[in-house]
PDB file of N, CA and C in Angstrom:
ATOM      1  N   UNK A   1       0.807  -1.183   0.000  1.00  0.00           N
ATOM      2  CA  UNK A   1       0.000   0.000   0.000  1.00  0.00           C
ATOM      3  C   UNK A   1       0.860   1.261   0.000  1.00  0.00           C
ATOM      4  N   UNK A   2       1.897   0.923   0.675  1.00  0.00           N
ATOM      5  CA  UNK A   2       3.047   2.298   0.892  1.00  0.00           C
ATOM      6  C   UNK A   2       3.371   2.607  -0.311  1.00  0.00           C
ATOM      7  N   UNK A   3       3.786   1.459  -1.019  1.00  0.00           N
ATOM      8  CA  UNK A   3       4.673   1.858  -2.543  1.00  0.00           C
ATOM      9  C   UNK A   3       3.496   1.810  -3.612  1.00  0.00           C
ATOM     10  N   UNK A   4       2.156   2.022  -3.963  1.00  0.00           N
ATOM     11  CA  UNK A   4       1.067   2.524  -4.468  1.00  0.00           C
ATOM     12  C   UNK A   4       0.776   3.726  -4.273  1.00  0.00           C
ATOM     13  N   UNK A   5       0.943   4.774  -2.741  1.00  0.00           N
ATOM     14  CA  UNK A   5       0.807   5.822  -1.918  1.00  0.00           C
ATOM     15  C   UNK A   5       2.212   6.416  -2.928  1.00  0.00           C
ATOM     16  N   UNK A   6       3.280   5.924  -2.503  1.00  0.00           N
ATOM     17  CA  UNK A   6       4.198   6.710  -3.135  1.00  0.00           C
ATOM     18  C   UNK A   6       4.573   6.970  -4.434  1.00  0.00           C
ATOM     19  N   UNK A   7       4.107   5.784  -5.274  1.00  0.00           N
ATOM     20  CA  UNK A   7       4.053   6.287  -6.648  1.00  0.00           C
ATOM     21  C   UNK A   7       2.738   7.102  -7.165  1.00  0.00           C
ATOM     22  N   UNK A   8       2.191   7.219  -6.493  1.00  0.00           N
ATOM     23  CA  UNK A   8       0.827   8.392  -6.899  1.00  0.00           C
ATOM     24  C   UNK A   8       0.977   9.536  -6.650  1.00  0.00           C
ATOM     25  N   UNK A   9       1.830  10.015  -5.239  1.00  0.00           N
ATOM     26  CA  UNK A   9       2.204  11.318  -5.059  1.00  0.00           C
ATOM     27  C   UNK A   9       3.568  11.351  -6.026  1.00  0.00           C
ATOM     28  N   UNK A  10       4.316  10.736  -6.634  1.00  0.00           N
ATOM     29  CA  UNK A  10       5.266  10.806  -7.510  1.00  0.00           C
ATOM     30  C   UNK A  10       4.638  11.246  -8.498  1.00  0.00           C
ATOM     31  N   UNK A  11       3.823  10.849  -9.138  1.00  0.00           N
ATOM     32  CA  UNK A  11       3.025  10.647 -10.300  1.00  0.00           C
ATOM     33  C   UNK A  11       2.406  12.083 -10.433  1.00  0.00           C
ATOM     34  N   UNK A  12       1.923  12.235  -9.099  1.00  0.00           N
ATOM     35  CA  UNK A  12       1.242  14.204  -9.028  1.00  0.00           C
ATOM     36  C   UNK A  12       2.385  14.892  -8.912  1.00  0.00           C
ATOM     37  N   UNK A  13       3.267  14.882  -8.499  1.00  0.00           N
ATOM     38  CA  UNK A  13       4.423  15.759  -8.430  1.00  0.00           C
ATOM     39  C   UNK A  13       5.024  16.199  -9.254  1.00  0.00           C
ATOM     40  N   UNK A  14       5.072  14.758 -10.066  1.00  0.00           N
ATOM     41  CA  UNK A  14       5.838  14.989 -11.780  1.00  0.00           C
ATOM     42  C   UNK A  14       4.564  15.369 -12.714  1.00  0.00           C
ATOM     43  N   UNK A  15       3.149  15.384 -12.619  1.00  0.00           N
ATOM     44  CA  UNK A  15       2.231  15.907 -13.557  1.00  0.00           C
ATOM     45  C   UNK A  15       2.219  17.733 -12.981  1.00  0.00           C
ATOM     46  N   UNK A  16       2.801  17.801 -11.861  1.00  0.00           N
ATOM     47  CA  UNK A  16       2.368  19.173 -11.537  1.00  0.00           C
ATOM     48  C   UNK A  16       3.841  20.254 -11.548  1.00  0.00           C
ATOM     49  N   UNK A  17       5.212  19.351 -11.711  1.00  0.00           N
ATOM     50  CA  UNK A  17       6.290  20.365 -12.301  1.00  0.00           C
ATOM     51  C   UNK A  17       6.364  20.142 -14.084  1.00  0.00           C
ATOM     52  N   UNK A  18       5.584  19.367 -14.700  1.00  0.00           N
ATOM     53  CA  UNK A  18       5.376  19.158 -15.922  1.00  0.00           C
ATOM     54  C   UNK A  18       4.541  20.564 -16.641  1.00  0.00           C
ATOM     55  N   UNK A  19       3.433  20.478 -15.930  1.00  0.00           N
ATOM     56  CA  UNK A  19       2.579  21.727 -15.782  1.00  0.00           C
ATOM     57  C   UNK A  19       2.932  22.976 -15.546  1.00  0.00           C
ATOM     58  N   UNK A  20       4.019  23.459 -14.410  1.00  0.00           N
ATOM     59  CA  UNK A  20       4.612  24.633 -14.098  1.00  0.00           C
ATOM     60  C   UNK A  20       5.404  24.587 -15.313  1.00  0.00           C
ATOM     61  N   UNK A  21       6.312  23.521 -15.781  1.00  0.00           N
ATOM     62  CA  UNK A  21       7.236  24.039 -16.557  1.00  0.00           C
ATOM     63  C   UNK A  21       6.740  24.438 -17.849  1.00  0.00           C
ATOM     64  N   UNK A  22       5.500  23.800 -18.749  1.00  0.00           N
ATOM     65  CA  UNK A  22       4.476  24.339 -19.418  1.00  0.00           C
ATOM     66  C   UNK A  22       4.254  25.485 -19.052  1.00  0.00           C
ATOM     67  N   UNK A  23       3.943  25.981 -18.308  1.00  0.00           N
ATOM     68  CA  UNK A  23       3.478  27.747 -17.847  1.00  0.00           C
ATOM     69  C   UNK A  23       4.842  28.331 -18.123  1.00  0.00           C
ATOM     70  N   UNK A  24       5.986  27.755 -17.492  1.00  0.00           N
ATOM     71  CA  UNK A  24       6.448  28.911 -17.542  1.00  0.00           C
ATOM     72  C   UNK A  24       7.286  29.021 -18.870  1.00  0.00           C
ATOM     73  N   UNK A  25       7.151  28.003 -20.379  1.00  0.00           N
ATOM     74  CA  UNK A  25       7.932  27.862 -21.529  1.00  0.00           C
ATOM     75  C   UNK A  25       6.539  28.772 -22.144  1.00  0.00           C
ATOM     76  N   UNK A  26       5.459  28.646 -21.674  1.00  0.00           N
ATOM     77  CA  UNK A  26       4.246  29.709 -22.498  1.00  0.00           C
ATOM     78  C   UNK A  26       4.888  30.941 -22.509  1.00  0.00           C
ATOM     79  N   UNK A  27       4.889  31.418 -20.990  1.00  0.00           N
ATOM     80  CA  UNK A  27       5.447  32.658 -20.874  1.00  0.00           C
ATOM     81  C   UNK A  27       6.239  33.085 -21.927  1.00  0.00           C
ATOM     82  N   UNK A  28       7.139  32.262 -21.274  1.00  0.00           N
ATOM     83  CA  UNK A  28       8.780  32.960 -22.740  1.00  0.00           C
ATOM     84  C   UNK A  28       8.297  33.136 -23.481  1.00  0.00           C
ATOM     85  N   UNK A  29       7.358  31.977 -24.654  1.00  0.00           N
ATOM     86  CA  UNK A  29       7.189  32.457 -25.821  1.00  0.00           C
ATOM     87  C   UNK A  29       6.413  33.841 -26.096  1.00  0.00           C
ATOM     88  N   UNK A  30       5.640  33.933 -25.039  1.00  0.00           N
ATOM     89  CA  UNK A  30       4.579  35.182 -25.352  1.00  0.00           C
ATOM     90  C   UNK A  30       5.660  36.568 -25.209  1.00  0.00           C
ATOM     91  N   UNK A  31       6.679  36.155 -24.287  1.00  0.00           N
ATOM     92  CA  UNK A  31       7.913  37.203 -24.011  1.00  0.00           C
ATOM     93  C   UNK A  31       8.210  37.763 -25.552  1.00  0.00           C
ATOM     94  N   UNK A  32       8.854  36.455 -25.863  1.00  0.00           N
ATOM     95  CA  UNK A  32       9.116  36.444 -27.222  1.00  0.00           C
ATOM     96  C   UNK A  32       8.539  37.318 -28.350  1.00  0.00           C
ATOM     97  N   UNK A  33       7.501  36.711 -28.544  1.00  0.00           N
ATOM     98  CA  UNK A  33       6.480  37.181 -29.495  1.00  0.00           C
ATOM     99  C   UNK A  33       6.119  38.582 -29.344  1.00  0.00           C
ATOM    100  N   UNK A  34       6.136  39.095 -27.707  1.00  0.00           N
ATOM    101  CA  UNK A  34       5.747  40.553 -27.513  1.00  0.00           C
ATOM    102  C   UNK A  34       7.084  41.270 -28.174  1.00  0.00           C
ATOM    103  N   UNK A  35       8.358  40.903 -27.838  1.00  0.00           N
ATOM    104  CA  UNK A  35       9.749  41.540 -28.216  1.00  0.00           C
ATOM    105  C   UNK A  35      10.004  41.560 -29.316  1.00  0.00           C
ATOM    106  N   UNK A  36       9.575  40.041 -30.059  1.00  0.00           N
ATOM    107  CA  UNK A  36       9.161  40.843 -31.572  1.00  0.00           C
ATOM    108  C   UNK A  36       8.413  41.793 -32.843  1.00  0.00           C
ATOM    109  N   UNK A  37       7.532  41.745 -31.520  1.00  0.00           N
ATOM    110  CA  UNK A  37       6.212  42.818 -32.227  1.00  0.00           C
ATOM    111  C   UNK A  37       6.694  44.256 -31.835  1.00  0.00           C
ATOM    112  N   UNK A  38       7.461  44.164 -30.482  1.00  0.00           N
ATOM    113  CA  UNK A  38       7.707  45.338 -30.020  1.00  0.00           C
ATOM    114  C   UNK A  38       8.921  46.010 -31.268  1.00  0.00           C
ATOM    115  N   UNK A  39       9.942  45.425 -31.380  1.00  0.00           N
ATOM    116  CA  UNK A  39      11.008  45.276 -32.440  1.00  0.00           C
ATOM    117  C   UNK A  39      10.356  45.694 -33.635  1.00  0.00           C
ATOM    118  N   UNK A  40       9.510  45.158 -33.820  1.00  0.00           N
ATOM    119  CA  UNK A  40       8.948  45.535 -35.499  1.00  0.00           C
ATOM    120  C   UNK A  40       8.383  46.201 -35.562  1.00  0.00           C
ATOM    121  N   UNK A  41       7.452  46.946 -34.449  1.00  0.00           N
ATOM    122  CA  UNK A  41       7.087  48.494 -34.353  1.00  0.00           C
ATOM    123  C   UNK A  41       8.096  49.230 -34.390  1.00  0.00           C
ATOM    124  N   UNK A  42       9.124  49.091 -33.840  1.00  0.00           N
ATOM    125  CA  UNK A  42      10.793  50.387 -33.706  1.00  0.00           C
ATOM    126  C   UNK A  42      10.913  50.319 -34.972  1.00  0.00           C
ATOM    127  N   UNK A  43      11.061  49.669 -35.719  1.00  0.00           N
ATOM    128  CA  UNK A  43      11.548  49.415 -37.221  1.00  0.00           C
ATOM    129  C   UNK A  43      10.559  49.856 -37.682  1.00  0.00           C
ATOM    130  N   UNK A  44       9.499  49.781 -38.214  1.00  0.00           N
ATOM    131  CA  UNK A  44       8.402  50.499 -39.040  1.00  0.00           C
ATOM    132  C   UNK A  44       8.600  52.069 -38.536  1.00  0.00           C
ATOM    133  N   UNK A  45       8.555  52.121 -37.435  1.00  0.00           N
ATOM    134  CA  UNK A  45       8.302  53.484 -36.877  1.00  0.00           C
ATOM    135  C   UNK A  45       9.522  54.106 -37.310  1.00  0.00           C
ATOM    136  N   UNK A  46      10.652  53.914 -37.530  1.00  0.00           N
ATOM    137  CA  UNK A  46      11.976  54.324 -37.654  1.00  0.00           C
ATOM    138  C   UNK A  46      12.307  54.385 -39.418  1.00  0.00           C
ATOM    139  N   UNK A  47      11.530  53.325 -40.206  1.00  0.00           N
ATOM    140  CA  UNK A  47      11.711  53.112 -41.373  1.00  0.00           C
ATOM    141  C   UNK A  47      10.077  54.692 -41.611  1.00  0.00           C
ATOM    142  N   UNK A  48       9.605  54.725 -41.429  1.00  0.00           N
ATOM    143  CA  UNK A  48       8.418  55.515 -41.751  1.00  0.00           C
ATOM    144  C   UNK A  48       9.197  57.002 -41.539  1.00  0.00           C
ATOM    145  N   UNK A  49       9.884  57.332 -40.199  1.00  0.00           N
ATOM    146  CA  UNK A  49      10.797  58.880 -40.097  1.00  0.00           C
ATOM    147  C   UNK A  49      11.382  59.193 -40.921  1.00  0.00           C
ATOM    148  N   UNK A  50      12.711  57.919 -41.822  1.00  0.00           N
ATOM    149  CA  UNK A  50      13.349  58.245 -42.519  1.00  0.00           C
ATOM    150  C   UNK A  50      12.865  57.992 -44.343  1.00  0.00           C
ATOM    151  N   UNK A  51      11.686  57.521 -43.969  1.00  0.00           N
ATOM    152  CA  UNK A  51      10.723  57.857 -45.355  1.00  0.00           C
ATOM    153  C   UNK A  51      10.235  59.588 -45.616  1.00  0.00           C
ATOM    154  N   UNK A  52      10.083  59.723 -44.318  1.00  0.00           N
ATOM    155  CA  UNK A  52       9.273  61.265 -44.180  1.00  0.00           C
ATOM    156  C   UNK A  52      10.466  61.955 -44.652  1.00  0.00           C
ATOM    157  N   UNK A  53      11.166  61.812 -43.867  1.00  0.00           N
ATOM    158  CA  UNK A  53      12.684  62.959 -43.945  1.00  0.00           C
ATOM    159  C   UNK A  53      13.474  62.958 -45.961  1.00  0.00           C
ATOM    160  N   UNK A  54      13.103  61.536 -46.399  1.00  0.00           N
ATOM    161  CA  UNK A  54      13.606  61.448 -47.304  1.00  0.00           C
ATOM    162  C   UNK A  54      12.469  62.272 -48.028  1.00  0.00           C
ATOM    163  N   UNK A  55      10.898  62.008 -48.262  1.00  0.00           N
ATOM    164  CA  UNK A  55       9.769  62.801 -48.929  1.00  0.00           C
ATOM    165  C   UNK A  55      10.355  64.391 -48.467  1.00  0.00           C
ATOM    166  N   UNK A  56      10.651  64.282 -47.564  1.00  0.00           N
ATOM    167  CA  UNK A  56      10.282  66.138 -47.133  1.00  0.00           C
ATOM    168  C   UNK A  56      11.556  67.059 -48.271  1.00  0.00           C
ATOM    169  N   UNK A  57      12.328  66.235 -48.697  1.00  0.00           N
ATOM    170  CA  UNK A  57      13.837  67.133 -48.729  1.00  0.00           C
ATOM    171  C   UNK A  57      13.425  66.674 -50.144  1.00  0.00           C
ATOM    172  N   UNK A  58      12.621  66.111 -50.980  1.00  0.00           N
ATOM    173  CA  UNK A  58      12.787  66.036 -52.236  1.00  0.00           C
ATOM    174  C   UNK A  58      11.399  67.025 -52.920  1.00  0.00           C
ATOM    175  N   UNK A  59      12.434  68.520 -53.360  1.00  0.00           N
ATOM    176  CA  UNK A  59      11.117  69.360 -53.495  1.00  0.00           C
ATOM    177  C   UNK A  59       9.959  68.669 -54.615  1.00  0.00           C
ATOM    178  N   UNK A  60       8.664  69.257 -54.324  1.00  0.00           N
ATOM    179  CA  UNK A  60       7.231  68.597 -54.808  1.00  0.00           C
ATOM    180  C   UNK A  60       7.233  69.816 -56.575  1.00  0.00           C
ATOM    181  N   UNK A  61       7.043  69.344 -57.089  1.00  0.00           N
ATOM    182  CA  UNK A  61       6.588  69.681 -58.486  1.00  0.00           C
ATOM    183  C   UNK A  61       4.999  70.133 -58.809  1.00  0.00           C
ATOM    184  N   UNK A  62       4.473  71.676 -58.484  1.00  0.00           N
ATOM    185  CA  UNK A  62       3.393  72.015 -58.752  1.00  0.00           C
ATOM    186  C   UNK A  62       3.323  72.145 -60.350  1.00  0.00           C
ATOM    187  N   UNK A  63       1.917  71.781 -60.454  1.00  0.00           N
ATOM    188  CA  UNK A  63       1.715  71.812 -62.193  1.00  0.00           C
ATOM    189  C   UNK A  63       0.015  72.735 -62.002  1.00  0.00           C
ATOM    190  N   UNK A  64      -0.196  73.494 -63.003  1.00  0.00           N
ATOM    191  CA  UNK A  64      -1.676  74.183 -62.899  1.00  0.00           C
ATOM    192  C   UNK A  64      -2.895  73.277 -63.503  1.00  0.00           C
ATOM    193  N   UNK A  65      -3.807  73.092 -63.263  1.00  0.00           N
ATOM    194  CA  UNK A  65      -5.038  73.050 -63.841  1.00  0.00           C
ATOM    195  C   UNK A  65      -5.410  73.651 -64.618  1.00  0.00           C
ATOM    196  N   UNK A  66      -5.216  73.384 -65.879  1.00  0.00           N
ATOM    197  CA  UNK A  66      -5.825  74.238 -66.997  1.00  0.00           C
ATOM    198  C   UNK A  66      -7.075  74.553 -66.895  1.00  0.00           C
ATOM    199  N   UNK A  67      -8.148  73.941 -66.104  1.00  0.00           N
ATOM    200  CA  UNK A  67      -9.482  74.156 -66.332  1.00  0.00           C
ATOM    201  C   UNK A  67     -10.040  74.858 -65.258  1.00  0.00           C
ATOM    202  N   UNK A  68      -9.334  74.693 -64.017  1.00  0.00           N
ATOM    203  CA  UNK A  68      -9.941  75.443 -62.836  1.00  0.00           C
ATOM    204  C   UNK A  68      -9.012  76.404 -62.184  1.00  0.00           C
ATOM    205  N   UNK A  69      -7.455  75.882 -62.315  1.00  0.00           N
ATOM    206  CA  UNK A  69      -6.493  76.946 -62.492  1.00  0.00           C
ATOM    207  C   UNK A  69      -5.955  76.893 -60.822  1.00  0.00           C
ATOM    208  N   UNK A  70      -6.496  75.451 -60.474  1.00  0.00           N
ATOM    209  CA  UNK A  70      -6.013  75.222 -58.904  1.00  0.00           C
ATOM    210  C   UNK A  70      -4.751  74.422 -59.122  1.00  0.00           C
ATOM    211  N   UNK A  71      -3.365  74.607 -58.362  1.00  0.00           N
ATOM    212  CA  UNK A  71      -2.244  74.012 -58.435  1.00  0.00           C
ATOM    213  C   UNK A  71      -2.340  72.700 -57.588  1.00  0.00           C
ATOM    214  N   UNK A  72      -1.888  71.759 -58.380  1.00  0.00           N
ATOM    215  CA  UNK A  72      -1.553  70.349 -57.828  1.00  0.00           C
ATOM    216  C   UNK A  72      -0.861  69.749 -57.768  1.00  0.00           C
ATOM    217  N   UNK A  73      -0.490  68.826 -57.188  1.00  0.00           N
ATOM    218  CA  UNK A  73       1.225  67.910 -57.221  1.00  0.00           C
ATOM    219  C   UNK A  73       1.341  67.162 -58.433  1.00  0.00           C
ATOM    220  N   UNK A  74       2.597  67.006 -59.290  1.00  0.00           N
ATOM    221  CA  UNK A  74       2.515  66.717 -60.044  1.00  0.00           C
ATOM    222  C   UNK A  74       2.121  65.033 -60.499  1.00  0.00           C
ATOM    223  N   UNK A  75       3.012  64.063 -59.175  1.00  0.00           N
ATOM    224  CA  UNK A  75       2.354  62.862 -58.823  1.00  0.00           C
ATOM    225  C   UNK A  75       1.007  62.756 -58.547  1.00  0.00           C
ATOM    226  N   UNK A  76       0.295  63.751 -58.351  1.00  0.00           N
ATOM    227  CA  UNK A  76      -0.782  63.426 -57.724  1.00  0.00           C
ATOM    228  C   UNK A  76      -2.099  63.665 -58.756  1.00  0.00           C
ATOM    229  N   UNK A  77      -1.584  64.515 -59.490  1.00  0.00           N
ATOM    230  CA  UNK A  77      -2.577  64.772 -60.549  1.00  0.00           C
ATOM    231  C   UNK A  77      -3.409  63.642 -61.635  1.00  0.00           C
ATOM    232  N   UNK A  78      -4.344  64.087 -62.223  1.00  0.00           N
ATOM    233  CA  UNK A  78      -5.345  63.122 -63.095  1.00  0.00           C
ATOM    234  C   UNK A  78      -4.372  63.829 -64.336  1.00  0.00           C
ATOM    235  N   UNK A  79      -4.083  62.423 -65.170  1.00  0.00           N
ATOM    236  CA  UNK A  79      -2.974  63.371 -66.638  1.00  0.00           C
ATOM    237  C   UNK A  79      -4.084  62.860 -67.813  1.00  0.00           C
ATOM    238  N   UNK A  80      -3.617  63.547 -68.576  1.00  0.00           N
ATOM    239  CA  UNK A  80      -4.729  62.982 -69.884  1.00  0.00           C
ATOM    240  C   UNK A  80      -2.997  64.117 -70.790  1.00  0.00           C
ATOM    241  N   UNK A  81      -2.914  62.649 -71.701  1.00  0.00           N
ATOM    242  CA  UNK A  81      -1.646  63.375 -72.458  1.00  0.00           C
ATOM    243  C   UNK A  81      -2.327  63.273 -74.206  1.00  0.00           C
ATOM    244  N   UNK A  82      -1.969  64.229 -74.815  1.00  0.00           N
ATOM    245  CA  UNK A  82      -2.190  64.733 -76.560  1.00  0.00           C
ATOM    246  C   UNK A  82      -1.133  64.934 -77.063  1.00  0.00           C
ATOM    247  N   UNK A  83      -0.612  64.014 -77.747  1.00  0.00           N
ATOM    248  CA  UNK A  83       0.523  64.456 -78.761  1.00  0.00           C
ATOM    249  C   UNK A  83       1.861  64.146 -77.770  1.00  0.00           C
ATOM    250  N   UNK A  84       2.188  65.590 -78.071  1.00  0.00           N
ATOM    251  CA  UNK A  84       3.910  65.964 -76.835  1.00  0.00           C
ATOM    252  C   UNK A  84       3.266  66.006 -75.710  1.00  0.00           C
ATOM    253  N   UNK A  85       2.204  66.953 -75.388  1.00  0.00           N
ATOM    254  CA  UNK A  85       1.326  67.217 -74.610  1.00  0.00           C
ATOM    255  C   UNK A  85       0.946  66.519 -73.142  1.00  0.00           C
ATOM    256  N   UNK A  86       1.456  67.192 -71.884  1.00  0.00           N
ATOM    257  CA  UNK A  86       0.640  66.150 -70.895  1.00  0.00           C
ATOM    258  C   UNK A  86       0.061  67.109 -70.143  1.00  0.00           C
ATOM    259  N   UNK A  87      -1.366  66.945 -69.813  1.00  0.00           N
ATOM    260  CA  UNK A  87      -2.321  68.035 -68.953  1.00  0.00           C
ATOM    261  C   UNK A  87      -2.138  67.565 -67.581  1.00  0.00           C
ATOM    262  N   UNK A  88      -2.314  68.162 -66.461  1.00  0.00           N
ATOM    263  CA  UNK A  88      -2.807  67.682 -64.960  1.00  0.00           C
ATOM    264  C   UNK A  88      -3.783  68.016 -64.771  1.00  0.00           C
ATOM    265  N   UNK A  89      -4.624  67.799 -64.259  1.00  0.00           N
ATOM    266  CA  UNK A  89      -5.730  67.909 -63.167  1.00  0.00           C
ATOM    267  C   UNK A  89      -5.791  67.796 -61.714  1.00  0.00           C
ATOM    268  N   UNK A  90      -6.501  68.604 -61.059  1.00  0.00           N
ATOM    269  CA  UNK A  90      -6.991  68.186 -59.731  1.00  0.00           C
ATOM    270  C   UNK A  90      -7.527  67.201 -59.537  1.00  0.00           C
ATOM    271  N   UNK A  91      -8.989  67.192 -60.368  1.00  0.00           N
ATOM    272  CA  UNK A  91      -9.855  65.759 -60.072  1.00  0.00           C
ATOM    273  C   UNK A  91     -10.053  65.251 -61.589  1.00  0.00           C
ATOM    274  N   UNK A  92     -10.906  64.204 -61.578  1.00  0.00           N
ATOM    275  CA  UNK A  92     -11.589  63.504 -62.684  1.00  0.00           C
ATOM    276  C   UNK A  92     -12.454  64.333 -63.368  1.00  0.00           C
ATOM    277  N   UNK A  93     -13.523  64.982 -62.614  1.00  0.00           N
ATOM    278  CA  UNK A  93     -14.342  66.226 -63.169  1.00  0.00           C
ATOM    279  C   UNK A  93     -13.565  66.701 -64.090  1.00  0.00           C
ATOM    280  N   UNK A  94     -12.648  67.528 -63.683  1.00  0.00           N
ATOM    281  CA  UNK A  94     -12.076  68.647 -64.307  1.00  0.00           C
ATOM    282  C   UNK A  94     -11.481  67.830 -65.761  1.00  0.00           C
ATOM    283  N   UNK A  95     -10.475  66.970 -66.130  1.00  0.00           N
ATOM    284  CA  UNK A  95     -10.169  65.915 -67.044  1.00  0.00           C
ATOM    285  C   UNK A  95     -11.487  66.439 -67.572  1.00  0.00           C
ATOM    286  N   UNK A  96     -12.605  65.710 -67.515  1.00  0.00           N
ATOM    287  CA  UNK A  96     -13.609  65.566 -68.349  1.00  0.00           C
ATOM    288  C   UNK A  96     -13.976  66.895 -68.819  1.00  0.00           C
ATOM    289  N   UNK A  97     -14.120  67.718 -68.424  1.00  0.00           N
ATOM    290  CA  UNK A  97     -14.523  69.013 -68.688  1.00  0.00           C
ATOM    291  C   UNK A  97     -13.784  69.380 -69.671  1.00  0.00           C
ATOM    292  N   UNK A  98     -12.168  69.464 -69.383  1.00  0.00           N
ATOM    293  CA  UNK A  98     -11.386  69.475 -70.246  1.00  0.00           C
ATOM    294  C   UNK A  98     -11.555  68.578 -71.600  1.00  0.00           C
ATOM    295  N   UNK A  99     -11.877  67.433 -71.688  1.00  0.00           N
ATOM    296  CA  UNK A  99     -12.054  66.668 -72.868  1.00  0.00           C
ATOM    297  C   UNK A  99     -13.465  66.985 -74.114  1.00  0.00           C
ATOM    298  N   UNK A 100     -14.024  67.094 -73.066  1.00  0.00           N
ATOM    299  CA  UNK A 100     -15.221  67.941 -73.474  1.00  0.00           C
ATOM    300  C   UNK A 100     -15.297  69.203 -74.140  1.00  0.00           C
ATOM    301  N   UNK A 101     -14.415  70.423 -73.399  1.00  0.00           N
ATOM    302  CA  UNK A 101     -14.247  71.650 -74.070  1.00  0.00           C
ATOM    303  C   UNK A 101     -13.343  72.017 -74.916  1.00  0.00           C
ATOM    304  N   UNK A 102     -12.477  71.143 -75.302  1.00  0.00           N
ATOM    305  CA  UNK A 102     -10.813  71.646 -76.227  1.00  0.00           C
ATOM    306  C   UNK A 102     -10.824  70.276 -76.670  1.00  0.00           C
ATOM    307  N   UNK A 103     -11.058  69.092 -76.686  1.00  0.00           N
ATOM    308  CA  UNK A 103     -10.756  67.926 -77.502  1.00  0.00           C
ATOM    309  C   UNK A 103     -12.182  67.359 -78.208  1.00  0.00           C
ATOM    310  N   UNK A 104     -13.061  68.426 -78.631  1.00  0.00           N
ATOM    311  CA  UNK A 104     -14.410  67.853 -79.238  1.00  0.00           C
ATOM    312  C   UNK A 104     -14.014  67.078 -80.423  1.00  0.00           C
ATOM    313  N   UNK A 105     -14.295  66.250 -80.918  1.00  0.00           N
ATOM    314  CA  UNK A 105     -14.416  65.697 -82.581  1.00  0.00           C
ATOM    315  C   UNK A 105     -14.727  66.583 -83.526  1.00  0.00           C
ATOM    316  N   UNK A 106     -14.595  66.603 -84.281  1.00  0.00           N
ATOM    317  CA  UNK A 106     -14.789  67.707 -85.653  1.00  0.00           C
ATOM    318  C   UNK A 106     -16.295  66.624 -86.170  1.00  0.00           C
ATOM    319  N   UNK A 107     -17.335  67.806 -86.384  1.00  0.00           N
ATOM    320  CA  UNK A 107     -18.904  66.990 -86.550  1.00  0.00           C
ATOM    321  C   UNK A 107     -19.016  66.372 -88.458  1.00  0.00           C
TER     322      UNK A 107
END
């Protein structure tokens, strides 16, 4: 009966540092996993500054709106190109307006 008694509290002893040591290899990993997320926020966040710093120092190229006569970035503009020719726009509207008023078909 003694050595039944003692291999059962053996048996819980070793299911219950089996268990702690499970808890505490979870931990780490979640350690882990936080230090890498944390890490890859510094890096985005650090890669995004020296994106800004690089955008800021490369001057922007205004071009006019022929149709409304509002200045826009030149990346940023709606283009509709004729010939040599390249137009900008603000919006899509304006393009159309433009296509409409100076590029009619001959009737």
């Amino acid at each position: 009966m003694d050595i039944l008694s003692n291999l059962l509290w053996m048996i819980a002893i070793w299911w219950m540092l089996s268990r702690m040591l499970r808890t505490v290899r979870l931990i780490q990993h979640q350690r882990l996993l936080q230090e890498k997320k944390e890490n890859q926020m510094h890096f985005e966040q650090s890669d995004m500054q020296s994106n800004y710093k690089q955008q800021s120092e490369v001057p922007l190229e205004m071009v006019e709106d022929p149709v409304c006569g509002k200045f826009v970035e030149k990346h940023r503009g709606y283009q509709l190109s004729r010939g040599t020719e390249t137009f900008y726009f603000c919006s899509w509207d304006c393009r159309e307006k433009f296509i409409k008023e100076h590029l009619k078909q001959p009737e």
